[in-house]
C-alpha atoms as a PDB file:
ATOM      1  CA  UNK A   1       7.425 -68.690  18.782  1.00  0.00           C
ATOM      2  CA  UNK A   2       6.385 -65.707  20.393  1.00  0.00           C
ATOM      3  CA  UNK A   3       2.566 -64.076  19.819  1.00  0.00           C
ATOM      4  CA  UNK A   4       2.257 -61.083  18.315  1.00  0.00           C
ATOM      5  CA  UNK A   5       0.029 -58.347  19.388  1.00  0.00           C
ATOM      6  CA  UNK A   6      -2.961 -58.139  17.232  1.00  0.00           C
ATOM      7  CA  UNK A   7      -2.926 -54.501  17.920  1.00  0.00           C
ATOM      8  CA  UNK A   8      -1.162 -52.879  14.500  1.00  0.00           C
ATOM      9  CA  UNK A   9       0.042 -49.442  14.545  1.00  0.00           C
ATOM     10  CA  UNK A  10      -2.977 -47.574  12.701  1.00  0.00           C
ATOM     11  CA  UNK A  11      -5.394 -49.368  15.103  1.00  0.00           C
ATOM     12  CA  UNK A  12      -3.050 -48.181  18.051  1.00  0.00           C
ATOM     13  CA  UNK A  13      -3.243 -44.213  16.852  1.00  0.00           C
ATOM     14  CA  UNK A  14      -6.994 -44.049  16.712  1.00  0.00           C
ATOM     15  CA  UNK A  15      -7.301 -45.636  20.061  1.00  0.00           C
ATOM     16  CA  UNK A  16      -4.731 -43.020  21.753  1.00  0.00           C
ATOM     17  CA  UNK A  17      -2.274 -45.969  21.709  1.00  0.00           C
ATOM     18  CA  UNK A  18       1.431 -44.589  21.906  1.00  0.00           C
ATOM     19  CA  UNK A  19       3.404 -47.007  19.122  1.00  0.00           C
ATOM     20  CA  UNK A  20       5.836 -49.250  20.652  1.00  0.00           C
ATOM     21  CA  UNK A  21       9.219 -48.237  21.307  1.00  0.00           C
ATOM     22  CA  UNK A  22      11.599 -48.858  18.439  1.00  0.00           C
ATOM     23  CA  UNK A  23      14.844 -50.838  20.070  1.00  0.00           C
ATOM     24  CA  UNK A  24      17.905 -48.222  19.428  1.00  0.00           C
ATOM     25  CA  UNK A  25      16.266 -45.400  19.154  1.00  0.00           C
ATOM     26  CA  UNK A  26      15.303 -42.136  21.748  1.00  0.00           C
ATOM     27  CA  UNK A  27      11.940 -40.691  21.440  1.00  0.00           C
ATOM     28  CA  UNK A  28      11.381 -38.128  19.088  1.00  0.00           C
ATOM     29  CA  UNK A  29      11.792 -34.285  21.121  1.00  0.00           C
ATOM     30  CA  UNK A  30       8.951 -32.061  21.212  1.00  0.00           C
ATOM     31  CA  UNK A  31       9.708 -29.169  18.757  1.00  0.00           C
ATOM     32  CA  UNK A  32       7.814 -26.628  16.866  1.00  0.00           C
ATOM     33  CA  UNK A  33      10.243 -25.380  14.729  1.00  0.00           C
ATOM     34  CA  UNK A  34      11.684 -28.592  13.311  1.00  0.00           C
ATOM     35  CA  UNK A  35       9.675 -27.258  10.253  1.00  0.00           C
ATOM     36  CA  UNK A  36      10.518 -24.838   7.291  1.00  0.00           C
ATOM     37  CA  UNK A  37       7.115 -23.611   7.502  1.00  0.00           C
ATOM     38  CA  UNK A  38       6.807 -22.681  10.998  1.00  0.00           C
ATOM     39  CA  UNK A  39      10.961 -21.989  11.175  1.00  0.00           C
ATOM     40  CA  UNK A  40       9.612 -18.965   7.913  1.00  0.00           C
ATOM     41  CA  UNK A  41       6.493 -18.022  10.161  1.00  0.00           C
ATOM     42  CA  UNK A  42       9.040 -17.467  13.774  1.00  0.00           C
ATOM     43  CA  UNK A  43      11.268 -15.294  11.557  1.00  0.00           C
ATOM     44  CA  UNK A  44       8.470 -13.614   9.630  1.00  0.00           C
ATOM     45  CA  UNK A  45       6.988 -12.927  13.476  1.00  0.00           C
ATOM     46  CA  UNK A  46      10.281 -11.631  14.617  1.00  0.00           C
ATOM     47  CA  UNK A  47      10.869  -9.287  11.930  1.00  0.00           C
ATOM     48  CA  UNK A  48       6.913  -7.929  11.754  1.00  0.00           C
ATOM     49  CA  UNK A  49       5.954  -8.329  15.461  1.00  0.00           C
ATOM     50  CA  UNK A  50       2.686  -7.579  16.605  1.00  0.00           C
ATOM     51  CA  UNK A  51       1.617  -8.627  12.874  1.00  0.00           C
ATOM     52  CA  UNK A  52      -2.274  -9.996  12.218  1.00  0.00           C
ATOM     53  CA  UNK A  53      -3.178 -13.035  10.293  1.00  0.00           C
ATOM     54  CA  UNK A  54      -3.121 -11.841   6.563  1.00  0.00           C
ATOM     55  CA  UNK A  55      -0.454  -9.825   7.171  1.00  0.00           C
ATOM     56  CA  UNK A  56       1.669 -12.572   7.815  1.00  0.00           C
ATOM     57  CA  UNK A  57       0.028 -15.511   5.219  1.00  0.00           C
ATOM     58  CA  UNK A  58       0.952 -12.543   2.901  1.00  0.00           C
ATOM     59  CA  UNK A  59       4.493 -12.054   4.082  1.00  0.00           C
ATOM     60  CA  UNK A  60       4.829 -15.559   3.227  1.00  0.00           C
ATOM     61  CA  UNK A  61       2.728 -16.342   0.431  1.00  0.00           C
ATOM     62  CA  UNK A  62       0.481 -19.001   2.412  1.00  0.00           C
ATOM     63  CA  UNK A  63      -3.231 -19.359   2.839  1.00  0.00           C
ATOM     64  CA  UNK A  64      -4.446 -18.081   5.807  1.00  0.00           C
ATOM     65  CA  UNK A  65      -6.039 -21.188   7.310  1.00  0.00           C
ATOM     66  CA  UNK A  66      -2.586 -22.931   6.884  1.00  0.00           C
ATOM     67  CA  UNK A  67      -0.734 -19.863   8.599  1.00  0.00           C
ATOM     68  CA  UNK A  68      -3.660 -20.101  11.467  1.00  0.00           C
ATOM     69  CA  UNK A  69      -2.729 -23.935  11.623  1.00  0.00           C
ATOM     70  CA  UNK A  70       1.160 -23.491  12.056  1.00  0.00           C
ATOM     71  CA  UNK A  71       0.851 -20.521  14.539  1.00  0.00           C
ATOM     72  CA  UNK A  72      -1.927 -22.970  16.758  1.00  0.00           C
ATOM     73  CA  UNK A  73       1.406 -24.972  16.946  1.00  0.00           C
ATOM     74  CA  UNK A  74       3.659 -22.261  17.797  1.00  0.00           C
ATOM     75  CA  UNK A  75       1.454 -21.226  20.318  1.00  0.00           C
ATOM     76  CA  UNK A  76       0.816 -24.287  22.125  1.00  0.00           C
ATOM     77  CA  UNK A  77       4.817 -25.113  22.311  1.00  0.00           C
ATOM     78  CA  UNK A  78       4.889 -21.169  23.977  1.00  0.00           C
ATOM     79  CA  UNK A  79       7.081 -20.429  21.029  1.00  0.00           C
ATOM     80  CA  UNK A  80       4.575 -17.310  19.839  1.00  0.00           C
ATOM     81  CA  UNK A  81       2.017 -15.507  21.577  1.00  0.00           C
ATOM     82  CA  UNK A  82      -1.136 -14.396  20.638  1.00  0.00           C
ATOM     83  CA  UNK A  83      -2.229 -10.977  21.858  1.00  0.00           C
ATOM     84  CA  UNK A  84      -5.309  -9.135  21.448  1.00  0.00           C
ATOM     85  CA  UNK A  85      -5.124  -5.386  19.879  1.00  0.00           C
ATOM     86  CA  UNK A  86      -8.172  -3.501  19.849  1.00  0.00           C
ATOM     87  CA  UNK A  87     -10.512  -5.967  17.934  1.00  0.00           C
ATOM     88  CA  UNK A  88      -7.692  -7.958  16.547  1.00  0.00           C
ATOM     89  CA  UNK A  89      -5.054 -11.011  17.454  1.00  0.00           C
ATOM     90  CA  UNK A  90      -1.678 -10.023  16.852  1.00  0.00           C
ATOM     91  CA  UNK A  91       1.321 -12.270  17.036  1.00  0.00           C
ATOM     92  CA  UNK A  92       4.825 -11.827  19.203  1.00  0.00           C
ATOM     93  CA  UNK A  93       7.482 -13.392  20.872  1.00  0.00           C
ATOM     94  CA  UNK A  94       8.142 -13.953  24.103  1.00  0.00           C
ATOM     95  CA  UNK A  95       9.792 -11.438  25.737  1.00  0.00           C
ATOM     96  CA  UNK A  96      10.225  -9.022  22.641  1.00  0.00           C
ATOM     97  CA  UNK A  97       7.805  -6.780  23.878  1.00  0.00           C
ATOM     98  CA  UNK A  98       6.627  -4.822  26.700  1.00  0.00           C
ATOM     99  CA  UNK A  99       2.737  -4.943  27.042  1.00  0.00           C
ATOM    100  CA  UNK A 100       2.232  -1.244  26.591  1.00  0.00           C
ATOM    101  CA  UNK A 101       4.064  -1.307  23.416  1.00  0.00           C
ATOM    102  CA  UNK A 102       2.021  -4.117  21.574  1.00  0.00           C
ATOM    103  CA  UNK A 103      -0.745  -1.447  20.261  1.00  0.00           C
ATOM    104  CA  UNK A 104       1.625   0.634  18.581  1.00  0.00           C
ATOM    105  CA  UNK A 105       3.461  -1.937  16.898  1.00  0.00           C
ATOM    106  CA  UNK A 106      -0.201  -3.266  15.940  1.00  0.00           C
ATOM    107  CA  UNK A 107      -1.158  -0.037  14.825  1.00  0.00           C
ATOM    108  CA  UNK A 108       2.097   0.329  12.405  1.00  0.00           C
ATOM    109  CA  UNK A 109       1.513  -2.760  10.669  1.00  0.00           C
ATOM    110  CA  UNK A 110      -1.881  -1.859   9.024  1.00  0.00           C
ATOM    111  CA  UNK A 111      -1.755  -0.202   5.180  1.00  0.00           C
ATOM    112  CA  UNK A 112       1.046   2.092   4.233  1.00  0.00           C
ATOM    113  CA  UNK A 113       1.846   3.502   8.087  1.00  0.00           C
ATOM    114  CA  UNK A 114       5.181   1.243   8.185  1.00  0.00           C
ATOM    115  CA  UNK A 115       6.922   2.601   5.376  1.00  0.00           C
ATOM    116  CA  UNK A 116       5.641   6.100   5.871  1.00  0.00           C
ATOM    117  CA  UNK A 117       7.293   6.340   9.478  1.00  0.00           C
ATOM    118  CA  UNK A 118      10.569   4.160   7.419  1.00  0.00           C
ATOM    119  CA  UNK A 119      10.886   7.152   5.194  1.00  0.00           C
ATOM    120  CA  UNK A 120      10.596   9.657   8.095  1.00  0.00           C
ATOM    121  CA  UNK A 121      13.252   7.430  10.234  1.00  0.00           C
ATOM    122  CA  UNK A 122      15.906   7.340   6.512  1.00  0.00           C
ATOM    123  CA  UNK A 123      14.824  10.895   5.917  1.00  0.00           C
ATOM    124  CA  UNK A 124      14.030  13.321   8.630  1.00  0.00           C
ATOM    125  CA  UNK A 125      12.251  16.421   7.335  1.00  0.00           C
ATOM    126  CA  UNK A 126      10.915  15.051   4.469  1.00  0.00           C
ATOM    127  CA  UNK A 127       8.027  16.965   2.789  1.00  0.00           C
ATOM    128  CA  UNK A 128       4.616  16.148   2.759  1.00  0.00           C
ATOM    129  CA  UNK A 129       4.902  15.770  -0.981  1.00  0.00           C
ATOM    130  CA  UNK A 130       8.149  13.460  -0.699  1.00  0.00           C
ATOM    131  CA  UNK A 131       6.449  11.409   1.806  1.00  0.00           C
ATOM    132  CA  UNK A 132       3.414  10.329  -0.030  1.00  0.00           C
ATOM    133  CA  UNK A 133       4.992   9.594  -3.028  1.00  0.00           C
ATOM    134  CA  UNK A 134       8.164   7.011  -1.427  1.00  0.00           C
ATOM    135  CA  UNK A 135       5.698   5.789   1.064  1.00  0.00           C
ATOM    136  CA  UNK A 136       2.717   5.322  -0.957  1.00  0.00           C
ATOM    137  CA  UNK A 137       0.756   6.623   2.002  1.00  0.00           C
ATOM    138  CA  UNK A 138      -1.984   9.290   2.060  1.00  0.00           C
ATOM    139  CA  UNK A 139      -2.856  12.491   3.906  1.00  0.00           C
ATOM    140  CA  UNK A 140      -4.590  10.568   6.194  1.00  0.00           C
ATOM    141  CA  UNK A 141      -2.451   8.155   6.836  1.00  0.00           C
ATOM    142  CA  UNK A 142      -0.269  11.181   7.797  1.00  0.00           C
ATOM    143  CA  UNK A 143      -2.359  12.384  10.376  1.00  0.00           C
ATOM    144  CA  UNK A 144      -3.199   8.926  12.016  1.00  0.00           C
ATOM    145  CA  UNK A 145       0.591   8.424  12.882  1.00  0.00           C
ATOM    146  CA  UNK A 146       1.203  11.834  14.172  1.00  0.00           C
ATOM    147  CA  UNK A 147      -1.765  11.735  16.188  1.00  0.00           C
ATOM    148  CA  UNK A 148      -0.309   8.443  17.130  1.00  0.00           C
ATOM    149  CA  UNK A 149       2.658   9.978  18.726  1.00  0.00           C
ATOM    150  CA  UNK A 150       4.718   8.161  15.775  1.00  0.00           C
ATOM    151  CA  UNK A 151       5.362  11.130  13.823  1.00  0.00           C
ATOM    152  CA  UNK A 152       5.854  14.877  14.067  1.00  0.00           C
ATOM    153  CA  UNK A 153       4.947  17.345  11.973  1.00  0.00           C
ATOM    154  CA  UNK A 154       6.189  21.013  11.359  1.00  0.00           C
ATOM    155  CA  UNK A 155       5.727  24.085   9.093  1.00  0.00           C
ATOM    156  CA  UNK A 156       8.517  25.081   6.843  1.00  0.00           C
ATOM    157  CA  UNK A 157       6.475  28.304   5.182  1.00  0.00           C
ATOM    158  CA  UNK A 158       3.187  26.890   2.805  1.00  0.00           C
ATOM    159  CA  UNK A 159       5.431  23.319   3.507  1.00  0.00           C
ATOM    160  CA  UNK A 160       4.621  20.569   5.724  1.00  0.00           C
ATOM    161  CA  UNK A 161       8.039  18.880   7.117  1.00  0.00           C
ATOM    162  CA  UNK A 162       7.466  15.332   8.695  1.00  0.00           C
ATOM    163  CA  UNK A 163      10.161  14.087  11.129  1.00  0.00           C
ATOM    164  CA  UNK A 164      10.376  10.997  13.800  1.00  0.00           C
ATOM    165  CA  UNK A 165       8.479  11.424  16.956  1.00  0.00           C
ATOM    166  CA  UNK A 166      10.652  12.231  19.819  1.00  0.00           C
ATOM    167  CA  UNK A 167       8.531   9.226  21.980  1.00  0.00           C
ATOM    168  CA  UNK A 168       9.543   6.874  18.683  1.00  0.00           C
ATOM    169  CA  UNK A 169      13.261   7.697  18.838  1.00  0.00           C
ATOM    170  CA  UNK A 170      13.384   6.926  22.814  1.00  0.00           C
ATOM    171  CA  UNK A 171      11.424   3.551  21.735  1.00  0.00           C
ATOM    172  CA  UNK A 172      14.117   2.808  19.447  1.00  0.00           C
ATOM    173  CA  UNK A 173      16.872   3.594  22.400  1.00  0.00           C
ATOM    174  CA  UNK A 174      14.990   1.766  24.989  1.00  0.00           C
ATOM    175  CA  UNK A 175      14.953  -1.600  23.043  1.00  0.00           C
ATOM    176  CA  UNK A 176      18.306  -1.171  21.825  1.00  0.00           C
ATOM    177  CA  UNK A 177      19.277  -1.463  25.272  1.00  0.00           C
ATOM    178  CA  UNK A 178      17.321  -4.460  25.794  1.00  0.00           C
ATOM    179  CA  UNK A 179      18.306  -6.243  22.215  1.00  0.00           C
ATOM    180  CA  UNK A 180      21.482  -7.938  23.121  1.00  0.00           C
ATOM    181  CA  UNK A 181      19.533  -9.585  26.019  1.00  0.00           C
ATOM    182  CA  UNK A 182      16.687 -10.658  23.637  1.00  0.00           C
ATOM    183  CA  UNK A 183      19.453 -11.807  21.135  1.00  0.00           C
ATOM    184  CA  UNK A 184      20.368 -14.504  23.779  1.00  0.00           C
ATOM    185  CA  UNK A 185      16.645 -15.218  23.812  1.00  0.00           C
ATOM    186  CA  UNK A 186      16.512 -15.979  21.108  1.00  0.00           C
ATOM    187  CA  UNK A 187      19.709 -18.033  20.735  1.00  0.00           C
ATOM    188  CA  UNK A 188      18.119 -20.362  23.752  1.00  0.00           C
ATOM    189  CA  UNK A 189      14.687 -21.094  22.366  1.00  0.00           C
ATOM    190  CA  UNK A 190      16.600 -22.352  18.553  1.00  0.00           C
ATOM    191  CA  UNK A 191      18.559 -24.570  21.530  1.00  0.00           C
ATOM    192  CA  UNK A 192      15.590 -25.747  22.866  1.00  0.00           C
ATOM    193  CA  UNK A 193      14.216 -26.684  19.878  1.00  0.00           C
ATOM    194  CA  UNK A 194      16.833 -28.797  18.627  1.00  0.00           C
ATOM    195  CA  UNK A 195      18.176 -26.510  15.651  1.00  0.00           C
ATOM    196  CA  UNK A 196      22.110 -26.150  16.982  1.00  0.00           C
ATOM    197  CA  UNK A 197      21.868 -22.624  16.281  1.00  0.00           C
ATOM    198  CA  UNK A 198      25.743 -20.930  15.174  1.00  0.00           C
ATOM    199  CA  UNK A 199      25.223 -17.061  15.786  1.00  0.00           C
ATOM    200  CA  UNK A 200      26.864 -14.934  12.829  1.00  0.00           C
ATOM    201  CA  UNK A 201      27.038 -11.371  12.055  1.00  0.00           C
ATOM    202  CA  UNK A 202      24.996  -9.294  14.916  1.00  0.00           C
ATOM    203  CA  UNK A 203      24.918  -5.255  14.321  1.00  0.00           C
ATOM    204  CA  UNK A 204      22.734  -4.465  17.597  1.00  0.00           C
ATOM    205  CA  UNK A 205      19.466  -4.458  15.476  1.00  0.00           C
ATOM    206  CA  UNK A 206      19.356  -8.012  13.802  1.00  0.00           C
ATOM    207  CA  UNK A 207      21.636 -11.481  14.786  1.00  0.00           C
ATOM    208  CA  UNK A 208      22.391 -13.654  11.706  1.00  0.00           C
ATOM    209  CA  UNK A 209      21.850 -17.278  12.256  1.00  0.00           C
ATOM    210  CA  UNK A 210      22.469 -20.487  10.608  1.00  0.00           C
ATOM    211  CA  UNK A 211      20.164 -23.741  12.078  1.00  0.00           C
ATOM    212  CA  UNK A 212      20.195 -26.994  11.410  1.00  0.00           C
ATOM    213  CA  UNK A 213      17.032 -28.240   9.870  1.00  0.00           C
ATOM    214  CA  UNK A 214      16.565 -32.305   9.284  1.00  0.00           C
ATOM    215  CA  UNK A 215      19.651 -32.663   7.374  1.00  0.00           C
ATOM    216  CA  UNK A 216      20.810 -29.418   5.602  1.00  0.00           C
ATOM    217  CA  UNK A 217      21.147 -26.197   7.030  1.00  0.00           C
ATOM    218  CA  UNK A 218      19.113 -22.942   6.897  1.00  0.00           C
ATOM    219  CA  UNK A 219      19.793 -19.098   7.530  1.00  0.00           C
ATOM    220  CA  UNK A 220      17.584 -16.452   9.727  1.00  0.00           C
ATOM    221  CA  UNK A 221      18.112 -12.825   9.772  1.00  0.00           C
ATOM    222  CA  UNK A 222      16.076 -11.722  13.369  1.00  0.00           C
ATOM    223  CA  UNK A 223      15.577  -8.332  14.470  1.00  0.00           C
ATOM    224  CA  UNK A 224      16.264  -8.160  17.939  1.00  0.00           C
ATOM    225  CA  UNK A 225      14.829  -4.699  18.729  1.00  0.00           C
ATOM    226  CA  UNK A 226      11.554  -4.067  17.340  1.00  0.00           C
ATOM    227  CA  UNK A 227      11.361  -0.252  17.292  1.00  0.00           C
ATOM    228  CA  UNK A 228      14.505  -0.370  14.861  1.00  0.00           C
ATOM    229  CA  UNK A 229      11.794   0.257  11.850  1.00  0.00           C
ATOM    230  CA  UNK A 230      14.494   0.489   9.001  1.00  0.00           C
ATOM    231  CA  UNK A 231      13.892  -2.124   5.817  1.00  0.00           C
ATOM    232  CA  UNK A 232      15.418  -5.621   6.248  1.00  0.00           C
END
């Protein structure tokens, strides 16, 4: 009768022990994003990039410290990184972004300054009046993102008319040339992580796509060029 080892697998973990090999089996792959939670927090990340802490434990209604444990994970597999922006860490992709772009994303992601440049982008020439009230912004709010560059402001008589920046629009342009590239990105990391991504519907701004997760199957909507500001 053969010995066994006297070595169980509890006392095997806490000594840095591998487990033994199961017969019929391969070794479990190294994947991040074999996980709802951290699958959520890469689409949440690819839809707000350039996003801080909060903003993303609020986008998905977690607890920071849980949000700061998942992206530690993401980080570490190279699936996010972490990016510093003025005095704060801001979170990205891999190839999503050029470096000289990260700030203004950043920047856009604080208070009402996203949906105020939205309205501008849906409605060009809105006035001041108009903008406040759909965005929920301020007056100076207003004046941060056009001395931003992000918007552009011009007198109409007593009225204050609010339109796109010209250096916003050629954002936009620039990464639409670069989306369908970052599209295939994007299809190769779900690859390497074991989902068997199926691409669906892709309009040039975001690439529908259904993953295989443990044993049922789950659907992402990605934006694939980040200056493309309209709502999801």
């Amino acid at each position: 009768m053969a010995q066994k080892s006297g070595m169980g697998p509890a006392l095997r973990r806490m000594m840095g022990h591998p487990p033994p090999p199961v017969r019929g089996t391969a070794p479990a792959r190294d994947t991040a994003l074999m996980n709802g939670t951290r699958l959520r927090l890469f689409e949440a990340i690819c839809n707000l990039p350039c996003s801080h802490l909060r903003a993303l434990a609020r986008a998905l209604g977690i607890a920071p410290p849980s949000v700061l444990w998942h992206l530690d994970r993401l980080i570490l597999r190279g699936v996010v990184l972490k990016v510093r922006s003025g005095n704060r860490s801001v979170y990205c992709l891999p190839g999503m972004l050029q470096q000289d772009d990260v700030g203004m994303l950043a920047f856009l992601g604080t208070g009402a300054r996203l949906p105020a440049v939205r309205s501008a982008l849906e409605n060009p020439g809105l006035r001041q009046g108009e903008l406040l009230r759909l965005s929920g912004a301020n007056s100076h709010t207003l004046s941060a993102l056009v001395a931003r560059g992000l918007l552009e402001v011009l007198r109409d008589g007593r009225q204050r008319r609010y339109y796109p920046a010209p250096s916003l629009v050629q954002k936009r342009e620039l990464y639409g040339r670069r989306a369908r590239r970052f599209r295939q990105r994007l299809l190769s990391r779900l690859a390497e992580e074991g989902l068997e991504p199926e691409p669906g519907r892709y309009d040039g701004t975001f690439l529908e796509v259904r993953v295989t997760l443990g044993n049922g199957v789950s659907g992402l909507r990605l934006r694939c060029n980040p200056f493309a500001l309209g709502p999801e």
